[in-house]
PDB file of N, CA and C in Angstrom:
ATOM      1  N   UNK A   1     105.048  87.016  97.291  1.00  0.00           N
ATOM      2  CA  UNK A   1     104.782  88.378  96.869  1.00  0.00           C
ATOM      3  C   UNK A   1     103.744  88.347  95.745  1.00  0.00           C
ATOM      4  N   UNK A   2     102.719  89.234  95.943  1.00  0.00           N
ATOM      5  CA  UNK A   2     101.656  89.225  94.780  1.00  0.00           C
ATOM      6  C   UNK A   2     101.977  90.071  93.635  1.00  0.00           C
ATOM      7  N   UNK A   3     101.293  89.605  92.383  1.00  0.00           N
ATOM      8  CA  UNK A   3     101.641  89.978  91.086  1.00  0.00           C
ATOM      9  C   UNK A   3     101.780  91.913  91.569  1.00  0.00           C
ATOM     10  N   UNK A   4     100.795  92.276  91.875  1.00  0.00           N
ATOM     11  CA  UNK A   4     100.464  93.726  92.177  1.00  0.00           C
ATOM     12  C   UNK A   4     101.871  94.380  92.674  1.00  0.00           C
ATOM     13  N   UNK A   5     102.126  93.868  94.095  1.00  0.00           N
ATOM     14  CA  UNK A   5     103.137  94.235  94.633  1.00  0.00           C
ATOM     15  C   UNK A   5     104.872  94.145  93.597  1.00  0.00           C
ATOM     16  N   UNK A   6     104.292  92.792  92.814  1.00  0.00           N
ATOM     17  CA  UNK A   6     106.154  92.825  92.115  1.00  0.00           C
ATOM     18  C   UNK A   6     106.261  93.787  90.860  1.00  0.00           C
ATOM     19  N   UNK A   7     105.050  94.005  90.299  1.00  0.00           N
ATOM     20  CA  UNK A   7     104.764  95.394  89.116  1.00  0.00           C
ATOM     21  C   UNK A   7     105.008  96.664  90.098  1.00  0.00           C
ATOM     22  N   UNK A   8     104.305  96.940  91.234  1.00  0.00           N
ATOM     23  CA  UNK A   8     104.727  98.338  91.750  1.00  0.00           C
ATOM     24  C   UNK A   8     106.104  98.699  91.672  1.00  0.00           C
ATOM     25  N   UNK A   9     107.491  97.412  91.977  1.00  0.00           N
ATOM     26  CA  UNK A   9     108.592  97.416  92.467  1.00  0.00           C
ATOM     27  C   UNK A   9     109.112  97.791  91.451  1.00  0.00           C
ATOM     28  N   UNK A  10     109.159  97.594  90.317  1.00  0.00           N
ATOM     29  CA  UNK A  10     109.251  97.941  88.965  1.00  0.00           C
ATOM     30  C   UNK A  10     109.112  99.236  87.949  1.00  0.00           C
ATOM     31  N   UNK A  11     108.018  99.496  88.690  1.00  0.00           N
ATOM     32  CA  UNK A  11     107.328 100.967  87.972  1.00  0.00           C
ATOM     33  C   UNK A  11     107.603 102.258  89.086  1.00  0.00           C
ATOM     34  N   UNK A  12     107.593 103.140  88.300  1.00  0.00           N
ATOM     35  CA  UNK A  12     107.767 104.395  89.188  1.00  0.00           C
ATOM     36  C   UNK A  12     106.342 105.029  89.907  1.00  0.00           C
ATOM     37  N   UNK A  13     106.540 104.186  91.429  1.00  0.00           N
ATOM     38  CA  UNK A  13     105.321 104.392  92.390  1.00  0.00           C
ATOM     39  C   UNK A  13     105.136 104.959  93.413  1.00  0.00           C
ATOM     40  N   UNK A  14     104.116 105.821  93.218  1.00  0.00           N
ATOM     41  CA  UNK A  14     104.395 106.727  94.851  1.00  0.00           C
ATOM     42  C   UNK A  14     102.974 106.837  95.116  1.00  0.00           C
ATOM     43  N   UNK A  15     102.788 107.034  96.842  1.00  0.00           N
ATOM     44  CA  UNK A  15     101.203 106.846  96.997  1.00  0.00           C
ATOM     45  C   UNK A  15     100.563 108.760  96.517  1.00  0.00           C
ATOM     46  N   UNK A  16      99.606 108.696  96.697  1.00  0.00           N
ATOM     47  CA  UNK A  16      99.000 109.769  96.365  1.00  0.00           C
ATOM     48  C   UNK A  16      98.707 110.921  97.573  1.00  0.00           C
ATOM     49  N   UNK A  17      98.968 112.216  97.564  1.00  0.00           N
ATOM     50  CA  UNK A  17      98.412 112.991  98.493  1.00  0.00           C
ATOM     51  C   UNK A  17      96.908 113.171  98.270  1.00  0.00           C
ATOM     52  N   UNK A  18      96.246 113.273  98.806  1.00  0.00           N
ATOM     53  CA  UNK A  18      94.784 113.189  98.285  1.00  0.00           C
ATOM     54  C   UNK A  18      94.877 115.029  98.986  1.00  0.00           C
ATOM     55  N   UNK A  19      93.874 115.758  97.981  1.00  0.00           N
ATOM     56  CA  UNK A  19      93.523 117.676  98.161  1.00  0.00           C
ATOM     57  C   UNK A  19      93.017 117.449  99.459  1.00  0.00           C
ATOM     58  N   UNK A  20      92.718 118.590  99.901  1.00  0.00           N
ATOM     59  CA  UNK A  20      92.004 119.007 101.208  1.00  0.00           C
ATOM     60  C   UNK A  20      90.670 118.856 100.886  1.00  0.00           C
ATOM     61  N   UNK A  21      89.477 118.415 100.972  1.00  0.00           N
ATOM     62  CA  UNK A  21      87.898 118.499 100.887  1.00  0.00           C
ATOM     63  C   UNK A  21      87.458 119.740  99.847  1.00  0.00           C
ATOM     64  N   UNK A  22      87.774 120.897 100.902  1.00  0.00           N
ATOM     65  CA  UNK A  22      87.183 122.083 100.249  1.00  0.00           C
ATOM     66  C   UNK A  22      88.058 122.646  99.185  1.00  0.00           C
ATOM     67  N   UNK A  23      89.319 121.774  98.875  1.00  0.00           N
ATOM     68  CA  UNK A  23      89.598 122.628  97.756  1.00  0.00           C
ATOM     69  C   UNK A  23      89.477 122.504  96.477  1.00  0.00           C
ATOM     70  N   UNK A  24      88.622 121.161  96.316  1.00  0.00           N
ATOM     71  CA  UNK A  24      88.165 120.359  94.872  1.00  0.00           C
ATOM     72  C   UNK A  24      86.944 120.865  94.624  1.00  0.00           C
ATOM     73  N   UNK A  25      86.842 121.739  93.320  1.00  0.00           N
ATOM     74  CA  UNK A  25      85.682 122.127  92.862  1.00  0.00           C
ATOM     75  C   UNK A  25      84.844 121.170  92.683  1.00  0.00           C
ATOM     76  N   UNK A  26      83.561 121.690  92.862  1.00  0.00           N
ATOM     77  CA  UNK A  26      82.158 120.711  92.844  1.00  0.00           C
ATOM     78  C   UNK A  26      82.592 119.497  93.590  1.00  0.00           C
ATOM     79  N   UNK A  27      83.197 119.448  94.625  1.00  0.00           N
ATOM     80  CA  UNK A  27      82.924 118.350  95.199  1.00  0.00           C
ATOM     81  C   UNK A  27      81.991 117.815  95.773  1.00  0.00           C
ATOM     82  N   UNK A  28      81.170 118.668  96.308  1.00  0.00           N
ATOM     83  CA  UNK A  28      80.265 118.668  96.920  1.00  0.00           C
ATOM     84  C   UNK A  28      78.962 117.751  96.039  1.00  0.00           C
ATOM     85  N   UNK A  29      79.429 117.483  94.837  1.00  0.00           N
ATOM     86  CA  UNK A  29      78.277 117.210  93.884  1.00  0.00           C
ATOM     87  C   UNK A  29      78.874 115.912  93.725  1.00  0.00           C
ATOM     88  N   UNK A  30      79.976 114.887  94.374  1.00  0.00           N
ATOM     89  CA  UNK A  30      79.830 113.419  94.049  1.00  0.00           C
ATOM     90  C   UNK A  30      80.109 113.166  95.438  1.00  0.00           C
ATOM     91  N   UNK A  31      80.247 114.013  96.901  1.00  0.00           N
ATOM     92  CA  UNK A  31      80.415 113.835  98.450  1.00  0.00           C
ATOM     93  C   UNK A  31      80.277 114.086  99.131  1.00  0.00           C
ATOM     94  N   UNK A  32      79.808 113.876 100.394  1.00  0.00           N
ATOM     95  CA  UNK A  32      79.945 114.899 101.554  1.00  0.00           C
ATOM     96  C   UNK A  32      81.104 115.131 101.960  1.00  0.00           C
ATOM     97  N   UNK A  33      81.123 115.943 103.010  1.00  0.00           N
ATOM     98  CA  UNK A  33      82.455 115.625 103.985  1.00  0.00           C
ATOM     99  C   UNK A  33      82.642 114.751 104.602  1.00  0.00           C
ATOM    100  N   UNK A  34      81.782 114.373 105.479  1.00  0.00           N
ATOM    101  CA  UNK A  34      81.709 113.168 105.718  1.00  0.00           C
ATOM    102  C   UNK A  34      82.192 111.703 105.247  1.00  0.00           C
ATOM    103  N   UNK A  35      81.491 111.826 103.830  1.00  0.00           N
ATOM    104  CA  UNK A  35      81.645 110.581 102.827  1.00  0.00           C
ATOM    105  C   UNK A  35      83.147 110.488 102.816  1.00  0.00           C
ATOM    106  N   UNK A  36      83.728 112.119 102.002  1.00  0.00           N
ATOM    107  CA  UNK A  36      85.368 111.829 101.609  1.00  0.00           C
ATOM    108  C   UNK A  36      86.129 111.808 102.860  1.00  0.00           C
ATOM    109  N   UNK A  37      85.775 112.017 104.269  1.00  0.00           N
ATOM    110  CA  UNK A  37      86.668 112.137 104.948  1.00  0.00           C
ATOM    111  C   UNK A  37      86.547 110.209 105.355  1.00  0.00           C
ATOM    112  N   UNK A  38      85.470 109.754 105.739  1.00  0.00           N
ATOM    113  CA  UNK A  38      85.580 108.738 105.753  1.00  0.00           C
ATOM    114  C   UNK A  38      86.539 107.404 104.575  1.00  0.00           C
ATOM    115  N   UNK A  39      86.662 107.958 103.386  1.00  0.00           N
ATOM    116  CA  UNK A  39      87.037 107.315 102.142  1.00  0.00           C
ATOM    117  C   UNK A  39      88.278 107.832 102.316  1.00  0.00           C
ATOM    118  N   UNK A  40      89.047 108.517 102.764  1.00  0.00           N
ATOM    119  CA  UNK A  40      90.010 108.965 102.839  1.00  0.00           C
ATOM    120  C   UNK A  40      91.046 108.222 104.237  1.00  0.00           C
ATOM    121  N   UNK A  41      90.164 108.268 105.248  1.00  0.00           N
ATOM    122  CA  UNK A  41      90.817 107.634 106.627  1.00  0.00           C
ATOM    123  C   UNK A  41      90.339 106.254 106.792  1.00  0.00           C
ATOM    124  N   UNK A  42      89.713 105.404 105.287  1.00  0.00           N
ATOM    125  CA  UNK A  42      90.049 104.161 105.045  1.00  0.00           C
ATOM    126  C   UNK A  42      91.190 103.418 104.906  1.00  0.00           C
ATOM    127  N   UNK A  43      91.697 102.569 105.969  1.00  0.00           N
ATOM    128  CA  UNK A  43      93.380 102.322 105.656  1.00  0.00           C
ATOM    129  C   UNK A  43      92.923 101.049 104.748  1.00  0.00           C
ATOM    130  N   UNK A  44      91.499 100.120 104.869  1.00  0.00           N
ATOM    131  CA  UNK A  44      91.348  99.114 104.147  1.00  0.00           C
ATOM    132  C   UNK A  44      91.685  98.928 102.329  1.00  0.00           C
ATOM    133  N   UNK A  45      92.378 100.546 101.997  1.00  0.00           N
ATOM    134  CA  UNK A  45      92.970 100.686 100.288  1.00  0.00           C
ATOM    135  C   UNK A  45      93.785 101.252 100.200  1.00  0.00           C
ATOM    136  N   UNK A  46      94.524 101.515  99.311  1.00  0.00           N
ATOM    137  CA  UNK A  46      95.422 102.734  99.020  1.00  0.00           C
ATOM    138  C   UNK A  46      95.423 103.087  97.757  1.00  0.00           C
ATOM    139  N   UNK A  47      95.432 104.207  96.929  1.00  0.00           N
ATOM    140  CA  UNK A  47      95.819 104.976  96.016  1.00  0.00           C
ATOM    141  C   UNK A  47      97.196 105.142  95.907  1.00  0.00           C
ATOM    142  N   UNK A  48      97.725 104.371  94.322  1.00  0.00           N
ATOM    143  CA  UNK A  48      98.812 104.884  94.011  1.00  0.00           C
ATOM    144  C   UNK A  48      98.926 105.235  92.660  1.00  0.00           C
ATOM    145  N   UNK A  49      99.874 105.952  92.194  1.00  0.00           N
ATOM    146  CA  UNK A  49     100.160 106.851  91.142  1.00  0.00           C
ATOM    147  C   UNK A  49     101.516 105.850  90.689  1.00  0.00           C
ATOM    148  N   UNK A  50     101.219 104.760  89.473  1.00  0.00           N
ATOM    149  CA  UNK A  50     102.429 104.727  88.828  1.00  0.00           C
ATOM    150  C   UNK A  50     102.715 105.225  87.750  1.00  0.00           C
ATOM    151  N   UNK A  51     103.787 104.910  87.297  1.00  0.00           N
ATOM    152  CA  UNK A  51     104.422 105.573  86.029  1.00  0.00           C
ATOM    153  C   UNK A  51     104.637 104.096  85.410  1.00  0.00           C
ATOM    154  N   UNK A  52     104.943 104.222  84.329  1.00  0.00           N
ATOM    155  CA  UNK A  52     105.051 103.461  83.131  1.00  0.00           C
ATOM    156  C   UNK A  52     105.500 103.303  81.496  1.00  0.00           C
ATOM    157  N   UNK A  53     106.388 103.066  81.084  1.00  0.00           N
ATOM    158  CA  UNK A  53     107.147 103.255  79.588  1.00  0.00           C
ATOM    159  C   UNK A  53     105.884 102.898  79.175  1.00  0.00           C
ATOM    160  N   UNK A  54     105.685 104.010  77.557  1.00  0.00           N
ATOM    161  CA  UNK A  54     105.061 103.851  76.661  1.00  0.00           C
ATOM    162  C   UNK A  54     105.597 104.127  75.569  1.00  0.00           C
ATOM    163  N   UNK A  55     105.778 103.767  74.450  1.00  0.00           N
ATOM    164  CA  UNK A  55     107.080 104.388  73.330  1.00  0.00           C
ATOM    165  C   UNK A  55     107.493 105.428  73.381  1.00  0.00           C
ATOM    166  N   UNK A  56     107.981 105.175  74.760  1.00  0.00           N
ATOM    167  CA  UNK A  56     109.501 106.247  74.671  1.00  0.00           C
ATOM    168  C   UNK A  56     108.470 107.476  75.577  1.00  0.00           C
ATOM    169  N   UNK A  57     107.585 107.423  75.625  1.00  0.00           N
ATOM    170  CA  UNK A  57     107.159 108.188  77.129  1.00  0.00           C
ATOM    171  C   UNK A  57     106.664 107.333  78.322  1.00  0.00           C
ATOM    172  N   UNK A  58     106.873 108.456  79.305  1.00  0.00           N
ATOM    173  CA  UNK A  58     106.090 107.881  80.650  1.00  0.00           C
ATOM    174  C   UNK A  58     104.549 107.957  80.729  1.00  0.00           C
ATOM    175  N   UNK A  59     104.220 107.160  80.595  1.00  0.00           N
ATOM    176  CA  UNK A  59     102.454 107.483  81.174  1.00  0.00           C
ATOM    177  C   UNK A  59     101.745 107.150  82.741  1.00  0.00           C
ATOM    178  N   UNK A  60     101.149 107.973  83.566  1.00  0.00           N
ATOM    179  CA  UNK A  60     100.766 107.189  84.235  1.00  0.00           C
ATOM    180  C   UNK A  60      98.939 106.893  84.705  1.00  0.00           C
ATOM    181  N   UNK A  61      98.984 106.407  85.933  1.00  0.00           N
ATOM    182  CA  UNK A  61      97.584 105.800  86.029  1.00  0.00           C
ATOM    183  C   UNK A  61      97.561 105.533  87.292  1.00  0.00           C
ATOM    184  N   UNK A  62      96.957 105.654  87.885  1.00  0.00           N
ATOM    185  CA  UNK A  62      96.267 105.363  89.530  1.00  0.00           C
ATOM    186  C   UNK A  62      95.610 104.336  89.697  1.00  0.00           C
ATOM    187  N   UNK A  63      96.068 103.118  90.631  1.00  0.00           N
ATOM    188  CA  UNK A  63      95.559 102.657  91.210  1.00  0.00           C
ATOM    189  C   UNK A  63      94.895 102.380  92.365  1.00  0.00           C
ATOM    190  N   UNK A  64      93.832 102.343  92.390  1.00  0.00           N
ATOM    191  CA  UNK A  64      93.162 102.327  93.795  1.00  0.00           C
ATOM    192  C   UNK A  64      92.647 100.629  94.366  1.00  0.00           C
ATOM    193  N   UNK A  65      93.732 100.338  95.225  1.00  0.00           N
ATOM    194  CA  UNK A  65      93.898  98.821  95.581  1.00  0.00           C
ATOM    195  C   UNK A  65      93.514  98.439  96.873  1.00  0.00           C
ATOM    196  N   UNK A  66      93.250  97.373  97.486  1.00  0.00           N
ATOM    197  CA  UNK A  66      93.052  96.590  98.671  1.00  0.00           C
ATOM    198  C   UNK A  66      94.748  96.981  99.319  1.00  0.00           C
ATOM    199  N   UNK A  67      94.800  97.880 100.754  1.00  0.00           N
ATOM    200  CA  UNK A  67      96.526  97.837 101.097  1.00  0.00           C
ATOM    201  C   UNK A  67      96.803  96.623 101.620  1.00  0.00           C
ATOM    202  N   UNK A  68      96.105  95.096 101.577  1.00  0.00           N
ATOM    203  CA  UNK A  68      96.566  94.304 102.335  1.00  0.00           C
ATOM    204  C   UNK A  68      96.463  93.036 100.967  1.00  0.00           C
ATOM    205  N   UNK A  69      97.539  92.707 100.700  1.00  0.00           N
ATOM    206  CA  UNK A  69      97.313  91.045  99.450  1.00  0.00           C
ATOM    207  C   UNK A  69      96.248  90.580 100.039  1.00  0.00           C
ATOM    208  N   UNK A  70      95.173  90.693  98.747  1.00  0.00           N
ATOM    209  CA  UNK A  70      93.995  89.930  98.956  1.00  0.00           C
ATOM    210  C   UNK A  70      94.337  87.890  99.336  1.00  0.00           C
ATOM    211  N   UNK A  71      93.516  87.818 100.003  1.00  0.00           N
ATOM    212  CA  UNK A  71      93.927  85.969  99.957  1.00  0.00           C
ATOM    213  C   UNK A  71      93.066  85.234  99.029  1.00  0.00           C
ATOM    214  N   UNK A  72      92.258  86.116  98.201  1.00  0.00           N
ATOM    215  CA  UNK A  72      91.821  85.324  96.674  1.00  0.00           C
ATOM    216  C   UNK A  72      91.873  86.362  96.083  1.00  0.00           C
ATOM    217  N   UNK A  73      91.627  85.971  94.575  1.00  0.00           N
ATOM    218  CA  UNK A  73      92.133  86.517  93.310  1.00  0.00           C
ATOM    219  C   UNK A  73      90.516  87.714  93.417  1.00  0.00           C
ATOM    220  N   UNK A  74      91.087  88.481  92.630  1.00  0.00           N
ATOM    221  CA  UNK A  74      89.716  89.763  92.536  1.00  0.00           C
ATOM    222  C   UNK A  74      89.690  89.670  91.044  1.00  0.00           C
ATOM    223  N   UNK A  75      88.592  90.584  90.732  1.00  0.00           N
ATOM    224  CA  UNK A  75      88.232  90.741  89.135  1.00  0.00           C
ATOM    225  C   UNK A  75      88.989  91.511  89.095  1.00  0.00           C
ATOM    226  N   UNK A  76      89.596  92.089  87.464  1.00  0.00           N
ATOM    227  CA  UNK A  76      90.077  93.179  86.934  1.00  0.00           C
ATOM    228  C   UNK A  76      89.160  94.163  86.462  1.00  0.00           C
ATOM    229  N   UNK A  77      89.266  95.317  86.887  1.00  0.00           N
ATOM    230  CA  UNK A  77      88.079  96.397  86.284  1.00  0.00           C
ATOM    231  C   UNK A  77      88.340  97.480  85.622  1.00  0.00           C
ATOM    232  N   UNK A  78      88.357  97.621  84.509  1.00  0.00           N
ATOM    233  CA  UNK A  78      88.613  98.494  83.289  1.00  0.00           C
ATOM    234  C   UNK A  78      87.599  99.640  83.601  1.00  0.00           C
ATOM    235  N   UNK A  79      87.601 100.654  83.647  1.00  0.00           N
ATOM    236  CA  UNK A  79      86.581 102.176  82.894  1.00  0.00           C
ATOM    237  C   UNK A  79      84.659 101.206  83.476  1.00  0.00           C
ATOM    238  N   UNK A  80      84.522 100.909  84.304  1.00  0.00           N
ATOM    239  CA  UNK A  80      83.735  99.957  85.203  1.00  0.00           C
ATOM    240  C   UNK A  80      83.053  98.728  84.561  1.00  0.00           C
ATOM    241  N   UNK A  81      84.234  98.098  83.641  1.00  0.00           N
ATOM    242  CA  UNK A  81      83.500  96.994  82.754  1.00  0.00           C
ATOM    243  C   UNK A  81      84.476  95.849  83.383  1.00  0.00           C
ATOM    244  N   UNK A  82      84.334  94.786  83.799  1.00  0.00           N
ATOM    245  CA  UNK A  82      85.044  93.218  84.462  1.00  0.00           C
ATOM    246  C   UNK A  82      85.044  92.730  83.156  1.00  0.00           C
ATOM    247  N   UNK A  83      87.013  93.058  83.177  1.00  0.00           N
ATOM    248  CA  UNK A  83      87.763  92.898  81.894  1.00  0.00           C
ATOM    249  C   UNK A  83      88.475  91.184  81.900  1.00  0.00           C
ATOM    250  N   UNK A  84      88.282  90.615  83.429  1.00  0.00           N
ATOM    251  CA  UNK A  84      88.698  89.505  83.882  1.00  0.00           C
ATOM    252  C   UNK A  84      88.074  88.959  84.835  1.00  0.00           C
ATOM    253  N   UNK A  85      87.197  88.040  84.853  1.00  0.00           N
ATOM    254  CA  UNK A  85      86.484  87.638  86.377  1.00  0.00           C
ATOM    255  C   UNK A  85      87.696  86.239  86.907  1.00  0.00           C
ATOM    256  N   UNK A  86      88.109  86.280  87.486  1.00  0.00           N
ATOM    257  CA  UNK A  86      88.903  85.575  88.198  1.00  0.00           C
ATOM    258  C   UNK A  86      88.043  84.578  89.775  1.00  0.00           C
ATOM    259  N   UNK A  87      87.397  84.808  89.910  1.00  0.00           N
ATOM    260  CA  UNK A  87      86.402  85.050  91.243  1.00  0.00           C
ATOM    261  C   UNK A  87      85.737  83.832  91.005  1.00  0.00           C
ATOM    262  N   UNK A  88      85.673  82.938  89.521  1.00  0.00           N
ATOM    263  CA  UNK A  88      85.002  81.822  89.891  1.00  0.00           C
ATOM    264  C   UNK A  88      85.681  81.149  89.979  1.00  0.00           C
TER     265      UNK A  88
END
């Protein structure tokens, strides 16, 4: 079982409903339809929503992951900065 998978089991995780296209304002200004419908009926990831103790609150955070255990290690990516290169 990968690190990823034994933290989900742990934390309060549920996958994400993703909106309908047209009902996200300005979407149109980072997608097509096309684009999100394709990014959407990608089974190659999944989006999930965990939860997580933080002193004494829940916080959470979305991950958007590979749905299949990678068979090598990936980088870690912070706010789009490689907080861990693992990869060499």
């Amino acid at each position: 079982m990968s690190w990823f998978v034994a933290a989900l089991l742990f934390l309060n995780a549920e996958t994400v409903k993703i909106p309908d296209y047209k009902s996200v304002p300005h979407i149109g200004s980072y997608a097509t339809q096309a684009e999100f419908d394709a990014a959407l009926n990608d089974t190659r990831f999944r989006l999930t929503r965990v939860g997580y103790p933080s002193d004494g609150l829940t916080v959470f955070a979305y991950v958007y992951a590979p749905a299949e255990t990678p068979k090598s290690k990936l980088p870690m990516i912070r706010d789009g900065v490689v907080m861990r290169d693992h990869t060499n």
